[in-house]
Each structure stands twice: as structure tokens, then as C-alpha cells.
C-alpha atoms as a PDB file:
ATOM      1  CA  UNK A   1     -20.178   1.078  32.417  1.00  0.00           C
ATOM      2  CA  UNK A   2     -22.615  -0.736  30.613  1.00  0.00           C
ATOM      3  CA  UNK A   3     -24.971   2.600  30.853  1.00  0.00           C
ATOM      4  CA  UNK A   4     -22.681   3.953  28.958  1.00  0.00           C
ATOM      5  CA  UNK A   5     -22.431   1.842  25.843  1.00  0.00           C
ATOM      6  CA  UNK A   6     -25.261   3.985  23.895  1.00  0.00           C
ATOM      7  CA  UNK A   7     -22.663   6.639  23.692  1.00  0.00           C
ATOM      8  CA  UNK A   8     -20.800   4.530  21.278  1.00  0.00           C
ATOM      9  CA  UNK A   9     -22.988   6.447  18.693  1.00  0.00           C
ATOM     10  CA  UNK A  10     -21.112   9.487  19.253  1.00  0.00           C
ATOM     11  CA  UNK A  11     -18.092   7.524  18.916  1.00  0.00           C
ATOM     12  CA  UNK A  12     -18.582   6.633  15.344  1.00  0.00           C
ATOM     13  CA  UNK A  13     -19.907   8.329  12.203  1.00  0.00           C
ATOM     14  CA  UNK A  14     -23.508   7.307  12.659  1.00  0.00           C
ATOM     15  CA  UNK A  15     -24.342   8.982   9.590  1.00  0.00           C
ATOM     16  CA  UNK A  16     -21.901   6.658   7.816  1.00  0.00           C
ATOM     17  CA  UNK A  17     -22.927   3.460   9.613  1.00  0.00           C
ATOM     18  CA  UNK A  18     -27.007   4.273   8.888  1.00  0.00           C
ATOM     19  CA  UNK A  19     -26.365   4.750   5.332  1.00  0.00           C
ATOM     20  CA  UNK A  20     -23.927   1.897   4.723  1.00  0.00           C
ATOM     21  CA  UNK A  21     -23.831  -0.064   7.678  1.00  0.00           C
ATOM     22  CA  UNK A  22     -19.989   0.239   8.236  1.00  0.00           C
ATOM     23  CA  UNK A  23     -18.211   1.624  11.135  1.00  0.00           C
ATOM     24  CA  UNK A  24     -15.770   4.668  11.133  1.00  0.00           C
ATOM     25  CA  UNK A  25     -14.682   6.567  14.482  1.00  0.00           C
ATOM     26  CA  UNK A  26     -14.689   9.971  14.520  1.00  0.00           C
ATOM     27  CA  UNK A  27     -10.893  11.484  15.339  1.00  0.00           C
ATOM     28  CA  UNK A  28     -12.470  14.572  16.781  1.00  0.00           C
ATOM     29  CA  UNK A  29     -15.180  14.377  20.450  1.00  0.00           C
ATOM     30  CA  UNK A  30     -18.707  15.568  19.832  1.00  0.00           C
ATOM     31  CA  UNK A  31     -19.567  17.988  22.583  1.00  0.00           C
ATOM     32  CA  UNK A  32     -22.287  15.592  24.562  1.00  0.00           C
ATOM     33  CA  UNK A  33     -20.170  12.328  24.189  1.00  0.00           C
ATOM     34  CA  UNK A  34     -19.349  11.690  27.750  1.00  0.00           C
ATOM     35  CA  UNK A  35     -17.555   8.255  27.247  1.00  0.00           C
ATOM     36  CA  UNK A  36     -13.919   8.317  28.905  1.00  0.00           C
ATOM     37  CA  UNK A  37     -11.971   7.069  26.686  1.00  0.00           C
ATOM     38  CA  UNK A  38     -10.375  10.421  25.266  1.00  0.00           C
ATOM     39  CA  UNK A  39      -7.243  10.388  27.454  1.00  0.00           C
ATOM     40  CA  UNK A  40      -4.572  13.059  26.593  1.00  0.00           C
ATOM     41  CA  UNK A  41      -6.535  14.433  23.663  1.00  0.00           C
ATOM     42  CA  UNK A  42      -5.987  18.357  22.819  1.00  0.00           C
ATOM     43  CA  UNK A  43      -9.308  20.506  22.305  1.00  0.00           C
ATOM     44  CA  UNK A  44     -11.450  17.362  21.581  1.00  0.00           C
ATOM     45  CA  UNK A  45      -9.576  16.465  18.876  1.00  0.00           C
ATOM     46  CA  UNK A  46     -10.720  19.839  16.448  1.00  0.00           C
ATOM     47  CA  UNK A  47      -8.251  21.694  14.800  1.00  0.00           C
ATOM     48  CA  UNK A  48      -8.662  25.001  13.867  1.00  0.00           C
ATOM     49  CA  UNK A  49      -7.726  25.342  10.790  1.00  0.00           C
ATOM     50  CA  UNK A  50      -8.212  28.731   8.619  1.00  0.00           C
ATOM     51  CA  UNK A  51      -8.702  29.746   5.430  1.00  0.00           C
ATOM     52  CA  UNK A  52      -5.156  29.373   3.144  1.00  0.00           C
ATOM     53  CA  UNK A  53      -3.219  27.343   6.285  1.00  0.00           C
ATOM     54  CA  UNK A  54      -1.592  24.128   5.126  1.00  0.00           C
ATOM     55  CA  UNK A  55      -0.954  21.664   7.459  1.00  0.00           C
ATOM     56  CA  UNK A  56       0.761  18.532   7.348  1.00  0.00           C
ATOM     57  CA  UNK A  57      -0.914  15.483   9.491  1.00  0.00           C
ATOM     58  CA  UNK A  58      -0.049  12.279  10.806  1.00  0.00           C
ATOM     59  CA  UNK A  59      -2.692   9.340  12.022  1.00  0.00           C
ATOM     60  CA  UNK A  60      -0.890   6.897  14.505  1.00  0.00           C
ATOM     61  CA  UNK A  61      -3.118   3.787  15.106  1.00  0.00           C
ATOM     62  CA  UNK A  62      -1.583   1.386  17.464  1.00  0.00           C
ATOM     63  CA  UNK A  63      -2.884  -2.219  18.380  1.00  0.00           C
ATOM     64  CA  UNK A  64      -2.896  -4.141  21.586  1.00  0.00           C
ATOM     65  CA  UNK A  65       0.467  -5.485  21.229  1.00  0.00           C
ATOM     66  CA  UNK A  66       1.701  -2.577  20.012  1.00  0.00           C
ATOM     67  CA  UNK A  67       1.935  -3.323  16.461  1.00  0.00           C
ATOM     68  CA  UNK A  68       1.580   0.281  14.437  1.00  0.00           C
ATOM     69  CA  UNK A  69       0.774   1.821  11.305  1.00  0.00           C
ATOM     70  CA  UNK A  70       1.007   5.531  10.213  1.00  0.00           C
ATOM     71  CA  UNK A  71      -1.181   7.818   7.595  1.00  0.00           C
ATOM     72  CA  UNK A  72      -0.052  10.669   6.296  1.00  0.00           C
ATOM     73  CA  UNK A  73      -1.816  13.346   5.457  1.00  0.00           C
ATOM     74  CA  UNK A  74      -2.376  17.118   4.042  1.00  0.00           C
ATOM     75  CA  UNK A  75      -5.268  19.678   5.356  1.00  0.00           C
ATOM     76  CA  UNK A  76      -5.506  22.569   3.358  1.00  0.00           C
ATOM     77  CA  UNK A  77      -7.312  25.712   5.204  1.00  0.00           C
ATOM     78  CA  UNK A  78     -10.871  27.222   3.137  1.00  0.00           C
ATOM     79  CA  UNK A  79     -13.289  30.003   2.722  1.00  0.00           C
ATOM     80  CA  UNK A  80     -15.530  29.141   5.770  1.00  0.00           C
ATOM     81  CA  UNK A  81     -19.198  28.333   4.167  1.00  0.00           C
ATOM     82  CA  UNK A  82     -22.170  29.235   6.517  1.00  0.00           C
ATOM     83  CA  UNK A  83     -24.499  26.756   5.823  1.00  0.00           C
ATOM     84  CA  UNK A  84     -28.311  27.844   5.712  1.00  0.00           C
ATOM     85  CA  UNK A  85     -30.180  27.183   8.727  1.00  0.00           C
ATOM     86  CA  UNK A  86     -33.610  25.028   8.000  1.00  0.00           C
ATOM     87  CA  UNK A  87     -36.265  25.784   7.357  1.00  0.00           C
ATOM     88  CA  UNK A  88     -39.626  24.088   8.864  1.00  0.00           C
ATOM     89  CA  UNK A  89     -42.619  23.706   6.868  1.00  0.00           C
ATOM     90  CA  UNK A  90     -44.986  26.626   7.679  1.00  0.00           C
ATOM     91  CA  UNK A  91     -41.816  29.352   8.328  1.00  0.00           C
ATOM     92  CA  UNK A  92     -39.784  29.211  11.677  1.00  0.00           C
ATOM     93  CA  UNK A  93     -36.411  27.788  12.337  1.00  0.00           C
ATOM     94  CA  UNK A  94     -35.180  25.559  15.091  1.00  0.00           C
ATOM     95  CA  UNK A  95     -31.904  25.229  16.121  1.00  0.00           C
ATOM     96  CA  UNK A  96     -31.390  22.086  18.910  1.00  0.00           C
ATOM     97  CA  UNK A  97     -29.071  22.373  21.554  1.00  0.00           C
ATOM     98  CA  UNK A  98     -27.274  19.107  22.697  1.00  0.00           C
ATOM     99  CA  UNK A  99     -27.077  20.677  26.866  1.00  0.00           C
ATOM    100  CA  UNK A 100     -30.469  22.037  27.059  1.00  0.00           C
ATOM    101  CA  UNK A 101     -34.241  20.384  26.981  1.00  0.00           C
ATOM    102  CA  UNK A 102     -35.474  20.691  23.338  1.00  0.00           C
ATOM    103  CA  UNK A 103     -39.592  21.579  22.253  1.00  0.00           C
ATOM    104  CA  UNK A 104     -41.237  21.667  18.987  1.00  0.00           C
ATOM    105  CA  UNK A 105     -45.091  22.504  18.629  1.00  0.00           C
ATOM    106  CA  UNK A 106     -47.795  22.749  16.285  1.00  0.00           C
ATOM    107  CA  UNK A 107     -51.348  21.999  16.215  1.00  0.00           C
ATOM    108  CA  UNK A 108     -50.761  18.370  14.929  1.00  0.00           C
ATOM    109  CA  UNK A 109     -47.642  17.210  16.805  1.00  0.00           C
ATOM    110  CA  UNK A 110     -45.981  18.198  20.011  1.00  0.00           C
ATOM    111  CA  UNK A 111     -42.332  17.084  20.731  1.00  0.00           C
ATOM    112  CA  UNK A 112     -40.199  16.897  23.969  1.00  0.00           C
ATOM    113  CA  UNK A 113     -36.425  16.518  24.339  1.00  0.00           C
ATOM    114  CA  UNK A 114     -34.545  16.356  27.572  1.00  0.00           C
ATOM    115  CA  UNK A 115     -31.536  17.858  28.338  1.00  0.00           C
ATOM    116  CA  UNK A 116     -28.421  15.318  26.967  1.00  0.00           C
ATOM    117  CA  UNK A 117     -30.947  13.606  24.273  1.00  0.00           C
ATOM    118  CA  UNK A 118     -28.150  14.665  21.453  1.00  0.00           C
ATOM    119  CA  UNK A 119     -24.136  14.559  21.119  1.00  0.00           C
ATOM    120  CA  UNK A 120     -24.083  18.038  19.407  1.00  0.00           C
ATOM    121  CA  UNK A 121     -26.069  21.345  18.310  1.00  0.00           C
ATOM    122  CA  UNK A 122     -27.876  21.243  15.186  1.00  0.00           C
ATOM    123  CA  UNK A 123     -30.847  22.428  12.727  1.00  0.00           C
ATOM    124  CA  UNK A 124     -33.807  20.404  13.472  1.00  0.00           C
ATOM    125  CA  UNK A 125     -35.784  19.408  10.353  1.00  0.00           C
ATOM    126  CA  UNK A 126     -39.850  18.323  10.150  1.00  0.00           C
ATOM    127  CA  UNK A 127     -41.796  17.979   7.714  1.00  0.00           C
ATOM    128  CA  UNK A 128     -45.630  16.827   7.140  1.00  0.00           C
ATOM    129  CA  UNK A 129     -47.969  15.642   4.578  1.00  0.00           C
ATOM    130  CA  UNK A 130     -51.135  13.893   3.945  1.00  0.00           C
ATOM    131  CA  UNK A 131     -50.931  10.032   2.822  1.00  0.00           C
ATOM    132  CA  UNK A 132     -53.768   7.389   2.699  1.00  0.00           C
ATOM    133  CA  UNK A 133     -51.677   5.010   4.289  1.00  0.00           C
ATOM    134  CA  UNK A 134     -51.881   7.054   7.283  1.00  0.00           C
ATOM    135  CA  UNK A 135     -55.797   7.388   8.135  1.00  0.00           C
ATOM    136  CA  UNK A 136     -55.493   8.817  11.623  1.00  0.00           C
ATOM    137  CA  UNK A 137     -53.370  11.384  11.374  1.00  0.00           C
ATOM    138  CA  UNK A 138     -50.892  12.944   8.920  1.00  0.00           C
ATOM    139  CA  UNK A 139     -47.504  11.618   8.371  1.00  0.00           C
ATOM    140  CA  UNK A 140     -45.102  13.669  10.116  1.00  0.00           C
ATOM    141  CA  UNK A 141     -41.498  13.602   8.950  1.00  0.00           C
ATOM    142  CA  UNK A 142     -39.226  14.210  12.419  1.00  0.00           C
ATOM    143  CA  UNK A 143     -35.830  15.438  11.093  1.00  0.00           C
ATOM    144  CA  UNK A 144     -33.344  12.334   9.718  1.00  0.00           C
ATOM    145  CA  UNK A 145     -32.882   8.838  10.428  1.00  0.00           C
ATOM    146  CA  UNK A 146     -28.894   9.530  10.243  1.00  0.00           C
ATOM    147  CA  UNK A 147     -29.067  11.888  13.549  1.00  0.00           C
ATOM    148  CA  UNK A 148     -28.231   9.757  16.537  1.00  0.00           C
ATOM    149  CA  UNK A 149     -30.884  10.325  19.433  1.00  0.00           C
ATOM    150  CA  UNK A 150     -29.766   9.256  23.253  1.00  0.00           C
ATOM    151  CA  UNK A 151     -32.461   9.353  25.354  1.00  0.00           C
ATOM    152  CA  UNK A 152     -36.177   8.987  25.067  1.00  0.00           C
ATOM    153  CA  UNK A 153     -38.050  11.967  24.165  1.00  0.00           C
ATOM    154  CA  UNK A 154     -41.899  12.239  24.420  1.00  0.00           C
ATOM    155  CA  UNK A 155     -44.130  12.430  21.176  1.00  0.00           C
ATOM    156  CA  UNK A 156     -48.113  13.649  21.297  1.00  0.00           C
ATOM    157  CA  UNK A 157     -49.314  13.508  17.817  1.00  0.00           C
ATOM    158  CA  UNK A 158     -53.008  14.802  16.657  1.00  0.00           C
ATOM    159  CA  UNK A 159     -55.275  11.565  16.078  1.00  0.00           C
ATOM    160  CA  UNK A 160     -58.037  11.916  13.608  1.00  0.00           C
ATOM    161  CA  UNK A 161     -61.128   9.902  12.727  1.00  0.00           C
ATOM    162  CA  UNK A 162     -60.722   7.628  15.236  1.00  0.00           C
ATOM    163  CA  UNK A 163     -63.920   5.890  16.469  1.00  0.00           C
ATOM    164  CA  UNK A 164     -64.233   5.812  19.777  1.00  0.00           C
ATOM    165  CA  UNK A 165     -64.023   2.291  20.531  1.00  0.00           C
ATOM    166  CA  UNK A 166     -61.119   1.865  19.135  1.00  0.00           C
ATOM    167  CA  UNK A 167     -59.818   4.526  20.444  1.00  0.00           C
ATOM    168  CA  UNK A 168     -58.071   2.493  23.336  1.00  0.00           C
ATOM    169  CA  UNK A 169     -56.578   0.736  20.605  1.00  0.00           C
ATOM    170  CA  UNK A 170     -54.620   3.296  19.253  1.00  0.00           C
ATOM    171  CA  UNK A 171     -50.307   3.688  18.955  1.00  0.00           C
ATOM    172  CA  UNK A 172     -48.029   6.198  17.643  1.00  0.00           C
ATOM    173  CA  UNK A 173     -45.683   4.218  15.101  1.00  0.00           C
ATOM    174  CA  UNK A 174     -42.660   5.259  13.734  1.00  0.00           C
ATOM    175  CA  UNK A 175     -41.854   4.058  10.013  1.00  0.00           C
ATOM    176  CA  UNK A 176     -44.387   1.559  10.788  1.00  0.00           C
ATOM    177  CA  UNK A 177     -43.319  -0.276  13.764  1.00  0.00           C
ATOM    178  CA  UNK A 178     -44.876   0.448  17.080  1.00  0.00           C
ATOM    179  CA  UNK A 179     -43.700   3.361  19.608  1.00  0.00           C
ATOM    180  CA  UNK A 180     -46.727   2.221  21.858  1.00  0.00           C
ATOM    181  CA  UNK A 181     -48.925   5.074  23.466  1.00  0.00           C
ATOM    182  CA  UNK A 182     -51.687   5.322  24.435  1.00  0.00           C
ATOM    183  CA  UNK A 183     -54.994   7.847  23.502  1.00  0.00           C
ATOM    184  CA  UNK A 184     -55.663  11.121  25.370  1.00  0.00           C
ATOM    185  CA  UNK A 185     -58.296  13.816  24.667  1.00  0.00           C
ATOM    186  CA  UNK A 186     -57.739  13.665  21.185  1.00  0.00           C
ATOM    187  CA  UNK A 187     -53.730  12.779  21.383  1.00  0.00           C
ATOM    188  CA  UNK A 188     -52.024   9.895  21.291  1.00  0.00           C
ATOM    189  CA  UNK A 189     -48.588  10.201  23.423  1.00  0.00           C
ATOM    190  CA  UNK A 190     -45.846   8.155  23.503  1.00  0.00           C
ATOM    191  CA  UNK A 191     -42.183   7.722  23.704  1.00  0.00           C
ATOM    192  CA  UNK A 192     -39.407   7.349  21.239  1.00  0.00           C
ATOM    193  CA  UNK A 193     -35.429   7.000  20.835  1.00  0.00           C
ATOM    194  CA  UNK A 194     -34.965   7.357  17.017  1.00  0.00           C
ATOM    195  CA  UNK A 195     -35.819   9.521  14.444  1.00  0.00           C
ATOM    196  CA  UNK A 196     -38.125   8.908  11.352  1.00  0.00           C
ATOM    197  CA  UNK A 197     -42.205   9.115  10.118  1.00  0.00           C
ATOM    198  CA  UNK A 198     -44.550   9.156  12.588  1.00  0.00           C
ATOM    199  CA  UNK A 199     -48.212   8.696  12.435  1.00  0.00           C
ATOM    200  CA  UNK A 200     -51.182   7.604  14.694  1.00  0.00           C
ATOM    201  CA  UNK A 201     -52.486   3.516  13.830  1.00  0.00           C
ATOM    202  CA  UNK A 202     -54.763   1.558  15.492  1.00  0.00           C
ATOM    203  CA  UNK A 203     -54.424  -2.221  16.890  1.00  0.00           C
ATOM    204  CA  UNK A 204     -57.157  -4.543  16.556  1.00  0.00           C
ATOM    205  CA  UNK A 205     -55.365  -7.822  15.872  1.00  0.00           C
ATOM    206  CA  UNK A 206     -54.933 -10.245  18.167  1.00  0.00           C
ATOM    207  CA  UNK A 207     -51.431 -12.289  18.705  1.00  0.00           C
ATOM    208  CA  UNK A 208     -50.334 -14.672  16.396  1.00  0.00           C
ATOM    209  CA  UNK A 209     -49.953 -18.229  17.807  1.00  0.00           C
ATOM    210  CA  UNK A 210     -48.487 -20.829  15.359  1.00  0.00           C
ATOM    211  CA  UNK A 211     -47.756 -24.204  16.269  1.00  0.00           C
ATOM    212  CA  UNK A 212     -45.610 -26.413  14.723  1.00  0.00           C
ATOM    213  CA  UNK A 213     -46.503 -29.726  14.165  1.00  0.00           C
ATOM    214  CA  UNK A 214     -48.600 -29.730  18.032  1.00  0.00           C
ATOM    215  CA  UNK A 215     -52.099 -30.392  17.534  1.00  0.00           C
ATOM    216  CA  UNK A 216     -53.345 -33.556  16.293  1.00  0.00           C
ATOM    217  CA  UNK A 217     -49.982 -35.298  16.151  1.00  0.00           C
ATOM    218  CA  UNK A 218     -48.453 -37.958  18.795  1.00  0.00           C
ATOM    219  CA  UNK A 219     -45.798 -36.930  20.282  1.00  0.00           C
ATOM    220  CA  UNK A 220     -44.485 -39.436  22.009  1.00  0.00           C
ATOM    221  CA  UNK A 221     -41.177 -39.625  20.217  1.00  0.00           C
ATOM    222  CA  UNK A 222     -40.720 -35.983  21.261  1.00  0.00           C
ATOM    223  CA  UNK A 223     -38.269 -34.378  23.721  1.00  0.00           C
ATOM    224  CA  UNK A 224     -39.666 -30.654  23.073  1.00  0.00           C
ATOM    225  CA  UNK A 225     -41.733 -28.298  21.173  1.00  0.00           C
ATOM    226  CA  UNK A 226     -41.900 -24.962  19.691  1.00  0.00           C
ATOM    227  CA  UNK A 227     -44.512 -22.316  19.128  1.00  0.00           C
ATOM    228  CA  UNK A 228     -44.171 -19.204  17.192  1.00  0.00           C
ATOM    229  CA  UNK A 229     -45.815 -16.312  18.862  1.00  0.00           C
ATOM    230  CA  UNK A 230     -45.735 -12.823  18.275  1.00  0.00           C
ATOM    231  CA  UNK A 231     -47.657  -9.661  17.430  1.00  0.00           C
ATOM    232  CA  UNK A 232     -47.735  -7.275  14.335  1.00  0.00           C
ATOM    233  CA  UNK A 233     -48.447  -4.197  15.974  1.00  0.00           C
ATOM    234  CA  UNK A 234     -48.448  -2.440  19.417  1.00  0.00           C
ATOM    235  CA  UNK A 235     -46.169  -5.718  20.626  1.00  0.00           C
ATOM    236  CA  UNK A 236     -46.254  -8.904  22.752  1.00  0.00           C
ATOM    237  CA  UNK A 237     -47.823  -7.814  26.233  1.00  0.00           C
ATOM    238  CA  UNK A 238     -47.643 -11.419  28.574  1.00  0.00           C
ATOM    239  CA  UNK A 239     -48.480 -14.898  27.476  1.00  0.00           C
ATOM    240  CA  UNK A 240     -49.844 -18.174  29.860  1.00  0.00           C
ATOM    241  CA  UNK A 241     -49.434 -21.929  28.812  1.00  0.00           C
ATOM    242  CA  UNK A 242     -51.112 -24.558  30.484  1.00  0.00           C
ATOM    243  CA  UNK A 243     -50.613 -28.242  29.733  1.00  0.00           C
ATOM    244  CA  UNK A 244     -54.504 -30.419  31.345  1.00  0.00           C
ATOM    245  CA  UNK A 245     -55.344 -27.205  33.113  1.00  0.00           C
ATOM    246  CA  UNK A 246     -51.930 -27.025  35.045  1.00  0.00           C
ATOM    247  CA  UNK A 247     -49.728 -23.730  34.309  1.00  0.00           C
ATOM    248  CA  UNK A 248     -46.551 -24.441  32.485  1.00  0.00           C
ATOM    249  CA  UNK A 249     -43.338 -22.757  32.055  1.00  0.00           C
ATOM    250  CA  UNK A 250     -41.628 -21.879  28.535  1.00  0.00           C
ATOM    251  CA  UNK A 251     -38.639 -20.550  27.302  1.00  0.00           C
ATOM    252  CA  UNK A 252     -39.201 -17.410  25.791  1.00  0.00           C
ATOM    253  CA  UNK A 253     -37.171 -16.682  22.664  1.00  0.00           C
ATOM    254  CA  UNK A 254     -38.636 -13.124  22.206  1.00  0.00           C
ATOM    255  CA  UNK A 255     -35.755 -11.978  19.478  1.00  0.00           C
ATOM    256  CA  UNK A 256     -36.836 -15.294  17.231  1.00  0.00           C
ATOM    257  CA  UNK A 257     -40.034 -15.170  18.325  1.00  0.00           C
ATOM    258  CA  UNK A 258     -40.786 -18.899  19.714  1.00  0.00           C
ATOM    259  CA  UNK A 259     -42.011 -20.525  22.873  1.00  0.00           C
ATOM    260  CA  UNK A 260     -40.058 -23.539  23.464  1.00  0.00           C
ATOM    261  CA  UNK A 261     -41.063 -26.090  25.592  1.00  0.00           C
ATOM    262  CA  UNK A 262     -39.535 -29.788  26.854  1.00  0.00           C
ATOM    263  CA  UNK A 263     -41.895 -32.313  28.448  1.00  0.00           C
ATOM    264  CA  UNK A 264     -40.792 -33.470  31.749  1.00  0.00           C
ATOM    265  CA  UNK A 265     -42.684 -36.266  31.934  1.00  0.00           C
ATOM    266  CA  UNK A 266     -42.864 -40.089  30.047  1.00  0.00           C
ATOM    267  CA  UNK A 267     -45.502 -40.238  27.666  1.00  0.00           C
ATOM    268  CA  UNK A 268     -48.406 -42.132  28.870  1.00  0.00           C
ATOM    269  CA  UNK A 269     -50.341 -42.762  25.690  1.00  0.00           C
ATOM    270  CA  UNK A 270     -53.077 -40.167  26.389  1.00  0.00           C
ATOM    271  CA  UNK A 271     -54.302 -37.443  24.826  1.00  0.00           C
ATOM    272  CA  UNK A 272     -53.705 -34.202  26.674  1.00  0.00           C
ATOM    273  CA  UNK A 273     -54.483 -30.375  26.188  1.00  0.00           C
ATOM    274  CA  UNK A 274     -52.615 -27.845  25.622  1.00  0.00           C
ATOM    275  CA  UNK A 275     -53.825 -24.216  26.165  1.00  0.00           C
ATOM    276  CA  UNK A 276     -52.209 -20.592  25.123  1.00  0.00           C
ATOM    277  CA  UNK A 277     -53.205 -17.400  25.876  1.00  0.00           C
ATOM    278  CA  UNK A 278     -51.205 -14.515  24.926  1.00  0.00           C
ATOM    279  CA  UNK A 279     -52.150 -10.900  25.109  1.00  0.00           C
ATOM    280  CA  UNK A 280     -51.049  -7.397  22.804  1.00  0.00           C
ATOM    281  CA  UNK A 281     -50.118  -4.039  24.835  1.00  0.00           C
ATOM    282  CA  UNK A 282     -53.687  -2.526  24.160  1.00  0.00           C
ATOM    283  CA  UNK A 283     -55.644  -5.774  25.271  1.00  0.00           C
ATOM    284  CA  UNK A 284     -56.490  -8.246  21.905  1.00  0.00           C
ATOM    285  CA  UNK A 285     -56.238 -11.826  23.148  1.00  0.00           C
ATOM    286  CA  UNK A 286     -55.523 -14.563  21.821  1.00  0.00           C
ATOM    287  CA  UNK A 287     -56.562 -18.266  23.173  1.00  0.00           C
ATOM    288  CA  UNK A 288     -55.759 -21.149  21.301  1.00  0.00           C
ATOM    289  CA  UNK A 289     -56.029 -25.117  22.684  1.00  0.00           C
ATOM    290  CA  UNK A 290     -54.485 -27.673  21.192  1.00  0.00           C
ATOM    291  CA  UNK A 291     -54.286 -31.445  21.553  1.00  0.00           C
ATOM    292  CA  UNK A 292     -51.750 -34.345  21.164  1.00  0.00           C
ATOM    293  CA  UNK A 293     -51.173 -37.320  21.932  1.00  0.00           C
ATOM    294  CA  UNK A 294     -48.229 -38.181  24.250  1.00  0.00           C
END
């Protein structure tokens, strides 16, 4: 099912695919994968292998039309190495379960992880410091990038020296881009599916609307038109065009960023008005007119 797909994650090495964008599957199941695809396989795929046991492996892969190939292999049995847990800045460990609701705390951040967020068990990392870049709260550093996060979790972070009217204008952004949010008695809370650096920012820019070749031009030779639109912040909220006062449909390319537009009408030699308003997700607006001839 298509709800599924997001498990593909847990099907690959996302570690390897972050890092170097390629793709490898793993040939063993993490414990919270729940994709279906595992028929026939013996304990998940792990072998337990101990310390001076030699074993001799074979990888099948088979294609569609049954074309195969074989690798062979030897796995050669180790000391087992108990790898330190972490350690969180300020003392304290924190292990993460992949089955169980997750919660970190401290005075600056607050995190919240439902129950199937991960594919496996592991040692949480965060960090913090204080950067100039970040003027509303510190940079906090939650765990890697590499770690492959399911669902959303929730994500309060401590703002600072915010003034209070633009205190409605303020986001929680993760290695820059917005998470959204919104302010709360001193917090600003929002959502998030990835890892990364998160800090507090404030919005006060309005949408971008660029037209190309629109205003002041006749257009009568034209079949359509395109507007770039977007916002460098908290995100595109809604937009409204209206051609002489009369509301007008565009296509919405919101990947590419573009309003497209073709005229369904002859030209009749006038000139005629167009007018955009678009609007961010914490309120700056943006109206811009233009006029051709057509």
C-alpha cells in the first residue's frame, strides 16, 4: 500500500544512501520494518554468528525472468565489542526504543516521539551550542541526519529575544528550512520527520512574485504565461489571481515554483489588469498588479 512506501527506508542502508546517495538493501529486517515483502526469511535475516565460527555464505539474487547470479562469501566469527552508549551534553544517556513513545527534555528543547517513529533501538545523540546565526534560540543538534525517522514527532524549542510583535511570526527550522510552528508562552512548537539543527527564526518577508515578461508588454501573440512565486521561509500559504477584477484559475507548479496561466479568450487590443495576491503561513502578503496589453 502506498502508506507503506516510507518503510522503504528500512529497506535500504539509509546511512549509505544519505552519505552517498546510492542505494543498497539491507539482507537482514530491522525490527520496526513492517513492509511484507520478507517471505520465507529465517530470524529476519540475522545470523548469529560467534566469536572464532567460520562460515561459508552464498547470496542468490534472481531477476524477473529468472535470470541469476551467485556471491560467494566467508564470515568469520569475533570478539563481540560493546560499543559505548552516548553520552548527552550535560551527563545522562538515552537509549530510544523503536516499539515504545520516545521523550527528551531540558530547559531549552522538549522532544516527543510516538510509538513506531524508528525501525530499530538505538543511542540518541543531542547536542547544543550558541551561534550568531541563530538569534532566537540556541542551535540544537538532534542526533544524525543518517538515522531514518518514520513518523512525525513534536518539537518545542526555547525562543529568546523575540519581540513581541513578531512573535506571531516565529518558526522552528531545521538546517534552515522551515518546520512551521507556531509561538506559545515562550515556545515555539512544531512538527518534524527528519533529523538535523534546529533553532527558532522569525518570518517577516512577504512572498516573492516574479513575472516574466507580464507587465508592460503586449501580449497578443501569447497563448500563456508564467509567474514565479514562492516564499523563503515559513512556506507558500494560498495565492488569488484575478484578471479586470474577475478571479482566475492557474496551474500551480508548486515543486518548480510557477503559476502558469493560458488566456481563454482573443485578444481585443486593450489593456487589462492583472492582480496577485499570495500569502506566507504566518500572514505576510504580498499584492502585486500588473498590466498588458492583449
Amino acid at each position: 500500500p502506498f502508506t507503506d512506501t516510507r518503510y522503504l527506508n528500512a529497506l535500504i542502508d539509509y546511512e549509505v544512501k544519505t552519505q552517498y546517495g546510492s542505494y543498497y538493501n539491507r539482507a537482514y529486517v530491522l525490527p520496526g520494518n513492517k513492509l511484507d515483502v520478507y517471505n520465507g526469511s529465517y530470524n529476519g535475516g540475522i545470523i548469529d554468528l560467534r566469536e572464532y565460527t567460520v562460515l561459508d555464505m552464498v547470496a542468490e539474487f534472481k531477476d524477473r525472468t529468472g535470470n541469476t547470479c551467485q556471491l560467494s562469501f566467508i564470515l568469520k566469527g569475533v570478539k563481540e565489542f560493546n560499543y559505548p552508549s552516548q553520552v548527552l551534553k550535560g551527563g545522562g544517556e538515552a537509549i530510544f526504543k523503536h516499539n515504545q513513545t520516545n521523550k527528551f527534555e531540558t530547559d531549552e528543547i522538549r522532544l516527543e516521539f510516538p510509538e513506531g517513529c524508528f525501525y530499530d533501538d538505538f543511542a540518541f545523540r543531542y547536542d547544543y551550542s550558541v551561534q550568531s546565526s541563530y538569534k532566537y534560540s540556541l542551535k540544537h543538534s538532534v542526533h544524525s541526519a543518517e538515522t531514518p525517522v518514520h513518523k512525525y514527532y513534536k518539537v518545542s524549542i526555547k525562543a529568546k529575544n523575540i519581540p513581541e510583535k513578531y512573535q506571531n511570526k516565529a518558526v522552528v527550522t531545521r538546517n534552515g528550512r522551515s518546520e512551521g510552528g507556531y509561538y506559545s508562552n515562550g515556545w515555539v512548537l512544531a512538527r518534524a520527520r527528519y533529523f538535523g539543527s534546529f533553532g527558532v527564526s522569525i518570518d517577516t518577508i512577504a512572498p516573492s512574485i516574479i513575472p516574466h515578461k507580464i507587465d508592460g508588454y503586449n501580449l497578443k501573440w501569447r497563448k500563456s504565461i508564467s509567474i514565479g512565486i514562492g516564499d523563503n521561509l515559513s512556506g507558500l500559504k494560498s495565492y488569488k489571481t484575478f484578471i479586470d477584477g474577475e478571479f482566475v484559475i492557474m496551474e500551480h507548479d508548486y515543486k518548480a515554483g510557477v503559476l502558469r496561466y493560458s488566456f481563454s479568450t482573443e485578444p481585443d487590443d486593450k489593456v487589462h489588469v492583472m492582480k496577485i495576491i499570495a500569502v506566507d503561513r504566518v500572514g505576510n502578503k504580498n499584492e502585486t498588479e500588473l498590466k498588458y496589453t492583449r
